[in-house]
N, C-alpha and C. Protein backbone atom coordinates (compact mmCIF):
# COMPACT_ATOMS: atom_id res chain seq x y z
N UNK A 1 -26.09 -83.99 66.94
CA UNK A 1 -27.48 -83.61 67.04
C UNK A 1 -27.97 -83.72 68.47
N UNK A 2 -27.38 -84.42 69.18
CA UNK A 2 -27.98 -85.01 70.40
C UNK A 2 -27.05 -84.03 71.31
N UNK A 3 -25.97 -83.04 71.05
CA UNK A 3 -25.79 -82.41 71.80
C UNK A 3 -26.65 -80.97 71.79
N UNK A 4 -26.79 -80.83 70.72
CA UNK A 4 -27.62 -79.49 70.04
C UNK A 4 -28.95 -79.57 70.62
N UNK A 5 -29.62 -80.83 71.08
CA UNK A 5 -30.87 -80.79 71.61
C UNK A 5 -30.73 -80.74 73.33
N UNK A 6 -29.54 -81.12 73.42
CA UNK A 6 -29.24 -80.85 75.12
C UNK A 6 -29.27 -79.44 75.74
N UNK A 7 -28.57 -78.68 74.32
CA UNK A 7 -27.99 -77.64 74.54
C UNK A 7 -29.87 -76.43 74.41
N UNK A 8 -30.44 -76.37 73.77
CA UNK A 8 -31.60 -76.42 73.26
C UNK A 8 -32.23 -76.84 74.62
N UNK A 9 -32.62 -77.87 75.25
CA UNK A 9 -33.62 -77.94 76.75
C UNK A 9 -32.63 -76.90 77.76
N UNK A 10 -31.74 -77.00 77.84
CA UNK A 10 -31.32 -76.23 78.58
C UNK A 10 -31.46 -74.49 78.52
N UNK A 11 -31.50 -74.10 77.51
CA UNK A 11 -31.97 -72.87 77.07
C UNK A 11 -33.56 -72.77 77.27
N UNK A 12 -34.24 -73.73 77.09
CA UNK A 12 -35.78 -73.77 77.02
C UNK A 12 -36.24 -73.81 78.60
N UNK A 13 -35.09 -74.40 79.51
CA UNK A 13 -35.47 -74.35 80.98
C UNK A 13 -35.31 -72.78 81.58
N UNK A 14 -34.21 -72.52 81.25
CA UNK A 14 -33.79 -70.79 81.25
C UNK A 14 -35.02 -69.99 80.97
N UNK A 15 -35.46 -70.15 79.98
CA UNK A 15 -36.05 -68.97 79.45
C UNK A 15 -37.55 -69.50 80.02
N UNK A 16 -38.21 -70.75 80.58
CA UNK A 16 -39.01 -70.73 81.86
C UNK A 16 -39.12 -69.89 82.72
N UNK A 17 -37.41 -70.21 83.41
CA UNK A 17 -37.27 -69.70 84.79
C UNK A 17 -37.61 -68.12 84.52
N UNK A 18 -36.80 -67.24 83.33
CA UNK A 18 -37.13 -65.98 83.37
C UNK A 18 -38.03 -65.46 83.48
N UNK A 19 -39.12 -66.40 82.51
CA UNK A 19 -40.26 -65.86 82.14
C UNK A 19 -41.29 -65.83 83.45
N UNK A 20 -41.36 -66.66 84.78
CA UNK A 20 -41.77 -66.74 85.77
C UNK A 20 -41.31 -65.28 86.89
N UNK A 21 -40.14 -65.03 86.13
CA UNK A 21 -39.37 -64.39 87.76
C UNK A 21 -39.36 -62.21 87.11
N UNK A 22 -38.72 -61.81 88.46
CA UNK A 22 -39.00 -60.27 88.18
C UNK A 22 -37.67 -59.63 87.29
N UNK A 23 -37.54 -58.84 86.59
CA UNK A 23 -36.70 -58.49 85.86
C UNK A 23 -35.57 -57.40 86.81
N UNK A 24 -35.68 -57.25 88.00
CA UNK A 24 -35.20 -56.60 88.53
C UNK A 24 -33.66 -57.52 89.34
N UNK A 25 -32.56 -56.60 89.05
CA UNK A 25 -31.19 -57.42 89.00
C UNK A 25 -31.03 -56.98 90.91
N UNK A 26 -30.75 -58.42 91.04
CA UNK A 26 -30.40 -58.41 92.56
C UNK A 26 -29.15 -57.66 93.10
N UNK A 27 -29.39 -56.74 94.57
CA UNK A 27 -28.53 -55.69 94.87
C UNK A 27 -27.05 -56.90 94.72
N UNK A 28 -26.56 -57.82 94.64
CA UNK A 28 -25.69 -58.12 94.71
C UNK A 28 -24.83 -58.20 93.35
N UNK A 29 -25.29 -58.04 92.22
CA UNK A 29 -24.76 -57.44 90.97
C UNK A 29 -24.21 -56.44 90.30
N UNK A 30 -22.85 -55.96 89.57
CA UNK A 30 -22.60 -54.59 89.10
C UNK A 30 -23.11 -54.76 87.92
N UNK A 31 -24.13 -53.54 87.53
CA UNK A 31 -24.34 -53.90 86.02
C UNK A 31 -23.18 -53.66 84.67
N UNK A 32 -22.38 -52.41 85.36
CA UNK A 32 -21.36 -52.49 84.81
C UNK A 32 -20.24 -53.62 84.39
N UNK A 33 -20.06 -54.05 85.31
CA UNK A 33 -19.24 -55.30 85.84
C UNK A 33 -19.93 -56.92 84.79
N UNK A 34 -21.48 -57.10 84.99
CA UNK A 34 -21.63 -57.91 84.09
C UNK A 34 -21.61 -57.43 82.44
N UNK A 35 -21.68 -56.26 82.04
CA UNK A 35 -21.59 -55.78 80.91
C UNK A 35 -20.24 -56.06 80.34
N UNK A 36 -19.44 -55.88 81.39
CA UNK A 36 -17.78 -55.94 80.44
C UNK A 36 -17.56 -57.53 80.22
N UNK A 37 -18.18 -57.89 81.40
CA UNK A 37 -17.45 -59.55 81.79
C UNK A 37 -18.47 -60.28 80.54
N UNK A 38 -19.71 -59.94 80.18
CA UNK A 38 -20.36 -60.84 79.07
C UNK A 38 -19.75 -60.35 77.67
N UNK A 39 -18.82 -58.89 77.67
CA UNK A 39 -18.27 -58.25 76.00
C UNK A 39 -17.45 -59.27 75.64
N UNK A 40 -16.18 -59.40 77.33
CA UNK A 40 -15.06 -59.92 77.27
C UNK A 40 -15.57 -62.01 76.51
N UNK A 41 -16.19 -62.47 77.30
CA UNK A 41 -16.52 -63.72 76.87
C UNK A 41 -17.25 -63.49 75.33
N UNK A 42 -18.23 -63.02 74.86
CA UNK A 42 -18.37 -62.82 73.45
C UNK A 42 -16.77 -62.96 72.53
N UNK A 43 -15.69 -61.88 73.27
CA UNK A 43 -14.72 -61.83 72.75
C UNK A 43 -13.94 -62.98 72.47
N UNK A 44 -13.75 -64.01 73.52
CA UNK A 44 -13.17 -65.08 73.50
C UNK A 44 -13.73 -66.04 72.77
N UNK A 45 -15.57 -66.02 72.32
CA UNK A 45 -15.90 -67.18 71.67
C UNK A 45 -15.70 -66.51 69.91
N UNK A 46 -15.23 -65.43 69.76
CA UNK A 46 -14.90 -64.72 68.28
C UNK A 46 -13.77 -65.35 67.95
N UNK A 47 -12.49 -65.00 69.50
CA UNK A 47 -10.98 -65.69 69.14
C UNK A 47 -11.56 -67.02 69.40
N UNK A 48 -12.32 -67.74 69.19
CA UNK A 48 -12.07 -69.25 69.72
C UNK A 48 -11.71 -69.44 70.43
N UNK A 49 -11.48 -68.97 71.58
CA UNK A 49 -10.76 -68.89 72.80
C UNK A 49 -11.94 -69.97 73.69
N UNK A 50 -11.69 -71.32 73.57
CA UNK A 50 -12.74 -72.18 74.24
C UNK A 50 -12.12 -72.59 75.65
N UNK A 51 -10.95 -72.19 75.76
CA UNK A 51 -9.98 -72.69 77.34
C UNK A 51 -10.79 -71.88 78.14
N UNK A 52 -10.59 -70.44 77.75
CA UNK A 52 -11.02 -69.26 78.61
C UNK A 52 -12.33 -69.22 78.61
N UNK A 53 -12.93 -69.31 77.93
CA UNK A 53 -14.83 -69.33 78.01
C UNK A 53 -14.67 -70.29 78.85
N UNK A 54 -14.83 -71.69 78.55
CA UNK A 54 -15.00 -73.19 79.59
C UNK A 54 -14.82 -72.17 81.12
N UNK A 55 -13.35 -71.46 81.41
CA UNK A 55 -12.74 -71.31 82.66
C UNK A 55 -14.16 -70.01 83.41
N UNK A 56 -14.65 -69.36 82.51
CA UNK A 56 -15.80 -68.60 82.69
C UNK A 56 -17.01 -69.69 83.48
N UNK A 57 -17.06 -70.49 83.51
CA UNK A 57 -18.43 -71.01 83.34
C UNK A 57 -18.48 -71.79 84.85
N UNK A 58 -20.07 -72.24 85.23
CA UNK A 58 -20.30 -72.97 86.68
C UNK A 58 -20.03 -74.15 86.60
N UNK A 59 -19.97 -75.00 87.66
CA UNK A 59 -19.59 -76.63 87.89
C UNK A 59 -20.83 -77.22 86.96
N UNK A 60 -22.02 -76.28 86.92
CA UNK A 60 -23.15 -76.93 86.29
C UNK A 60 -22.91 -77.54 85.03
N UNK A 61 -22.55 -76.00 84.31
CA UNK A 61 -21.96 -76.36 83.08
C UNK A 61 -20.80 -77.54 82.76
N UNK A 62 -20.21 -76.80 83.14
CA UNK A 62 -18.84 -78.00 82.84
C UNK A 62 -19.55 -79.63 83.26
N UNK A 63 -20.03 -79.60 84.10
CA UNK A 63 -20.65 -81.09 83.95
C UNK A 63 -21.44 -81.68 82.94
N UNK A 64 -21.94 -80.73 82.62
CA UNK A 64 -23.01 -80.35 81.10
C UNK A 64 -22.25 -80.51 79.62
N UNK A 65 -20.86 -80.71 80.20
CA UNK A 65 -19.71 -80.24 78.72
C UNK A 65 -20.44 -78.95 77.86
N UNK A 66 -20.89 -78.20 78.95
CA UNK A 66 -21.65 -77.24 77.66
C UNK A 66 -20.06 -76.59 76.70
N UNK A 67 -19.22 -76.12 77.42
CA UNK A 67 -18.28 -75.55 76.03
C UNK A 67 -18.57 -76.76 74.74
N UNK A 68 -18.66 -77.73 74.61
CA UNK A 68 -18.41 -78.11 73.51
C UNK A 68 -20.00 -77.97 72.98
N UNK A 69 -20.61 -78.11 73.27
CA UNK A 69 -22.13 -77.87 73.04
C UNK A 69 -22.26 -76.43 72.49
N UNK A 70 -21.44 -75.43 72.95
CA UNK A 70 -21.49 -74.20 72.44
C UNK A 70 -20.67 -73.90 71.05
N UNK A 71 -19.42 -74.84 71.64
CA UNK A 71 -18.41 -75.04 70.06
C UNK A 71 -19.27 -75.67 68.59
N UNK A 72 -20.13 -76.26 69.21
CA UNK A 72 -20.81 -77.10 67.98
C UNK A 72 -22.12 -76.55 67.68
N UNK A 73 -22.72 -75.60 68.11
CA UNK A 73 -23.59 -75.05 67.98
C UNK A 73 -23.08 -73.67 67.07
N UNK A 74 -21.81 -72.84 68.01
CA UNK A 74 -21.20 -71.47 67.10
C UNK A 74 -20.76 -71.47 65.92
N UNK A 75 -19.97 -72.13 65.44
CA UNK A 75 -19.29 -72.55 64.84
C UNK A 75 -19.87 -72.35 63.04
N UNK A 76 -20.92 -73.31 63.33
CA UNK A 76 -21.62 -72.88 62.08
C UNK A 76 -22.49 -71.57 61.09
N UNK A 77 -22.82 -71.28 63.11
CA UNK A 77 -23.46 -69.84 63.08
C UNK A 77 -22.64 -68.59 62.61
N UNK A 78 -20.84 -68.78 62.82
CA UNK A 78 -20.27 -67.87 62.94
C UNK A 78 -20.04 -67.77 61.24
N UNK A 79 -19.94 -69.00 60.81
CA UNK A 79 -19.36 -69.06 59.74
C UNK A 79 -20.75 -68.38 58.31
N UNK A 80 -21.62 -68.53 58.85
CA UNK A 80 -22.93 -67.69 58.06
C UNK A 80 -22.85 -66.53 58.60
N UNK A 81 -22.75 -66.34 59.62
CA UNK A 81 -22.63 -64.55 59.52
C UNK A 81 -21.50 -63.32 59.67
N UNK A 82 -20.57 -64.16 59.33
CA UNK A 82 -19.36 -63.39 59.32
C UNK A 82 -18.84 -62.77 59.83
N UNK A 83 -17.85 -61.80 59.89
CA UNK A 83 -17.08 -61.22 60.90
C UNK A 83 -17.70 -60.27 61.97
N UNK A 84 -17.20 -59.91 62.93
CA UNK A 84 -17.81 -59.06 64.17
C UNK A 84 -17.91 -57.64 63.23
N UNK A 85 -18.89 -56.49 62.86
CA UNK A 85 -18.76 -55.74 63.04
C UNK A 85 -18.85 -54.65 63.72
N UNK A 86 -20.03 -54.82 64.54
CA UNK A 86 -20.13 -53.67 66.00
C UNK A 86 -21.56 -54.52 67.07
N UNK A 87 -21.24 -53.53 68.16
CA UNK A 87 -22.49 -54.38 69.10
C UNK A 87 -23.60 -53.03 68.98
N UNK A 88 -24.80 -54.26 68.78
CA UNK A 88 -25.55 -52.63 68.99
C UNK A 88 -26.51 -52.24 70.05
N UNK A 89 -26.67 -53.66 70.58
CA UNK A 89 -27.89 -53.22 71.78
C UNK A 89 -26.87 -54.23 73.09
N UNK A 90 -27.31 -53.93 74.47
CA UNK A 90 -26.69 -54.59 75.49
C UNK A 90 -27.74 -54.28 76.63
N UNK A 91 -27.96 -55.33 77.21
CA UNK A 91 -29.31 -54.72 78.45
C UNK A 91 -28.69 -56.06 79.23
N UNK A 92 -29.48 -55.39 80.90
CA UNK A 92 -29.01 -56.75 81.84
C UNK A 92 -30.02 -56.96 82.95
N UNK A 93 -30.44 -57.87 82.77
CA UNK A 93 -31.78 -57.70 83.71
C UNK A 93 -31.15 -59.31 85.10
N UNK A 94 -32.05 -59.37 85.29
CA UNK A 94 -32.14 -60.36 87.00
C UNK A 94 -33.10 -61.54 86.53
N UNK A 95 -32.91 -62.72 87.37
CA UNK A 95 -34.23 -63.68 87.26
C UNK A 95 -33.90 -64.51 88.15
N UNK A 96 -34.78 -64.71 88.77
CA UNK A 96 -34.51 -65.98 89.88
C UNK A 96 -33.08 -65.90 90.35
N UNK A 97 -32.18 -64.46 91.07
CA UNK A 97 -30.90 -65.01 91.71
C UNK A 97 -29.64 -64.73 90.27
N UNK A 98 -30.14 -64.65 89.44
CA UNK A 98 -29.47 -64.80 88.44
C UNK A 98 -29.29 -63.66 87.58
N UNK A 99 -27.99 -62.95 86.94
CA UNK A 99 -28.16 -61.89 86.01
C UNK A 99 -27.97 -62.57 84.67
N UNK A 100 -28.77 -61.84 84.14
CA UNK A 100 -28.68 -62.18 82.88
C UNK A 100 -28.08 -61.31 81.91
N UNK A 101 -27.38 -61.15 81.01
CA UNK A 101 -27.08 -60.12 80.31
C UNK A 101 -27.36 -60.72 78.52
N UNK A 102 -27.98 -59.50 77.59
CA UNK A 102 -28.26 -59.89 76.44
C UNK A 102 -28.03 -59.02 75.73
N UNK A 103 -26.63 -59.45 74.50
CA UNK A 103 -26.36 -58.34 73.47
C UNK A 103 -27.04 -58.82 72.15
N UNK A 104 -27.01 -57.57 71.23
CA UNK A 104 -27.19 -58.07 70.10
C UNK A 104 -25.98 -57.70 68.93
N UNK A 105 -25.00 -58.40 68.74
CA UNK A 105 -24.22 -58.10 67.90
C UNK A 105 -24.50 -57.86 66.63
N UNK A 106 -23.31 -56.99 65.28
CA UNK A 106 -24.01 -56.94 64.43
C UNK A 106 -22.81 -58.28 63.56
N UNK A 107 -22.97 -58.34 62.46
CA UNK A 107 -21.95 -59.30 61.51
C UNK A 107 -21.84 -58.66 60.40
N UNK A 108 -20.76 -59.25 59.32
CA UNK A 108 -21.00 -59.03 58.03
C UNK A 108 -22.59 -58.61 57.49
N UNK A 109 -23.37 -60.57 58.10
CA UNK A 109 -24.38 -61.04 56.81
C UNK A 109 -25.24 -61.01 57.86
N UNK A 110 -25.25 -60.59 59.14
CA UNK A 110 -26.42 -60.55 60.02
C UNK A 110 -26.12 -59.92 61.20
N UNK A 111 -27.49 -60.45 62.24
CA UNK A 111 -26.63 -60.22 63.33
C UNK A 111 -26.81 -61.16 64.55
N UNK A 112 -26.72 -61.55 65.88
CA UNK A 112 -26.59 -62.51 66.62
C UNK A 112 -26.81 -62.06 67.97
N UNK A 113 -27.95 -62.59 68.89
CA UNK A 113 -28.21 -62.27 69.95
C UNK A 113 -27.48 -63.08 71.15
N UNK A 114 -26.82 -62.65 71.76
CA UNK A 114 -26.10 -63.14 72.70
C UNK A 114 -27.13 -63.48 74.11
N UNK A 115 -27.39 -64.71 74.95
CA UNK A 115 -27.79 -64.39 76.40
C UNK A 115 -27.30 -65.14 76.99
N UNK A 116 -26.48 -64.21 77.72
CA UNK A 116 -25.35 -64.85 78.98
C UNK A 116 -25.85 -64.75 80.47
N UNK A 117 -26.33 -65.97 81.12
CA UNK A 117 -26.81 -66.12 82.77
C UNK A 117 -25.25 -66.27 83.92
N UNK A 118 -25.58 -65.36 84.79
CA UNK A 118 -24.23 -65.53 85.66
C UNK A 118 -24.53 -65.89 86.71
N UNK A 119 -24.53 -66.48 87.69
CA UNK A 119 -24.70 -66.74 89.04
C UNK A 119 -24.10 -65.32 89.98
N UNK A 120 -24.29 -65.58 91.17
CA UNK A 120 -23.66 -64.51 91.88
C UNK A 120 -21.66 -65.03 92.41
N UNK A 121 -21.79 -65.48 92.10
CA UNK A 121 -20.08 -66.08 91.70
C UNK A 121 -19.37 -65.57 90.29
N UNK A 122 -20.00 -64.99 89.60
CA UNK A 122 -19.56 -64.36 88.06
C UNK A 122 -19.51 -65.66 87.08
N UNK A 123 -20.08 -66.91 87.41
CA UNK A 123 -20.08 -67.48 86.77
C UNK A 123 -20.98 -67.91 85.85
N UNK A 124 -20.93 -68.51 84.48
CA UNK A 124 -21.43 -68.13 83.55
C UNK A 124 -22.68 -70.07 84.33
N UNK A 125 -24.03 -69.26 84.10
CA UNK A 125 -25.05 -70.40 84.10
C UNK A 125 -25.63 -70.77 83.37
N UNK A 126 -25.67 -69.92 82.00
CA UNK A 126 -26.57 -70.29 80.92
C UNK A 126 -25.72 -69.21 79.86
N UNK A 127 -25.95 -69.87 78.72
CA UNK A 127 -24.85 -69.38 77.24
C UNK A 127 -26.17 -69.79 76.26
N UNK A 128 -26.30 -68.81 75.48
CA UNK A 128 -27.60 -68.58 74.12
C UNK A 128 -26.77 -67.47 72.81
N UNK A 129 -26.89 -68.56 72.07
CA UNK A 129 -27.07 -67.60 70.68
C UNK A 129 -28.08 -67.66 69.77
N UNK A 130 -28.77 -66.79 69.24
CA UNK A 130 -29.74 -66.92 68.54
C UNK A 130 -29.27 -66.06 66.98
């Protein structure tokens, strides 16, 4: 529980910072480029692939142990909404220095909003499922 609420302020600081800053993605971003690189990580947290997500992510995180914060947060989520069936929305906006990219997948029994923050290093700064 006490990681789920870590994981939770940290998302709640994020979505501050956005809400303050301009939606416009800094010239130093491909939008293409973050589009594949946030499909590919979606992909890896489907295979469970938690080596390769973790290896995605900033010093921030990893100090944060967020992979496991994300493992214990998905996990349950995945298991209520069942298998991947298609993505249907994908947009990528900017905030403070930062791209953000946000899908909305669909599932079996629902569907699941992805928001992935990258630094200008491609590294992952912030991880959201809703």
């Amino acid at each position: 529980m006490k990681k789920i609420k870590i994981l939770l302020c940290m998302i709640l600081v994020g979505a501050m910072m956005a809400g303050c800053s301009s939606s416009k993605l800094d010239d130093e971003y491909n939008e293409d480029v973050l589009k594949k690189d946030a499909k590919n990580v979606i992909s890896m947290l489907l295979d469970k692939d938690y080596k390769g997500l973790e290896s995605k992510m900033s010093e921030v995180m990893m100090k944060e142990d967020a992979i496991n914060l994300i493992k214990d947060a998905w996990e349950p989520i995945y298991s209520k909404i069942g298998k991947f069936k298609s993505e249907d929305k994908i947009a990528v906006v900017g905030n403070k220095g930062l791209a953000t990219v946000v899908i909305l997948d669909e599932f079996e029994n629902g569907k699941c909003k992805f928001t992935i923050s990258y630094n200008k290093d491609m590294k992952i700064e912030g991880f959201f499922m809703k």
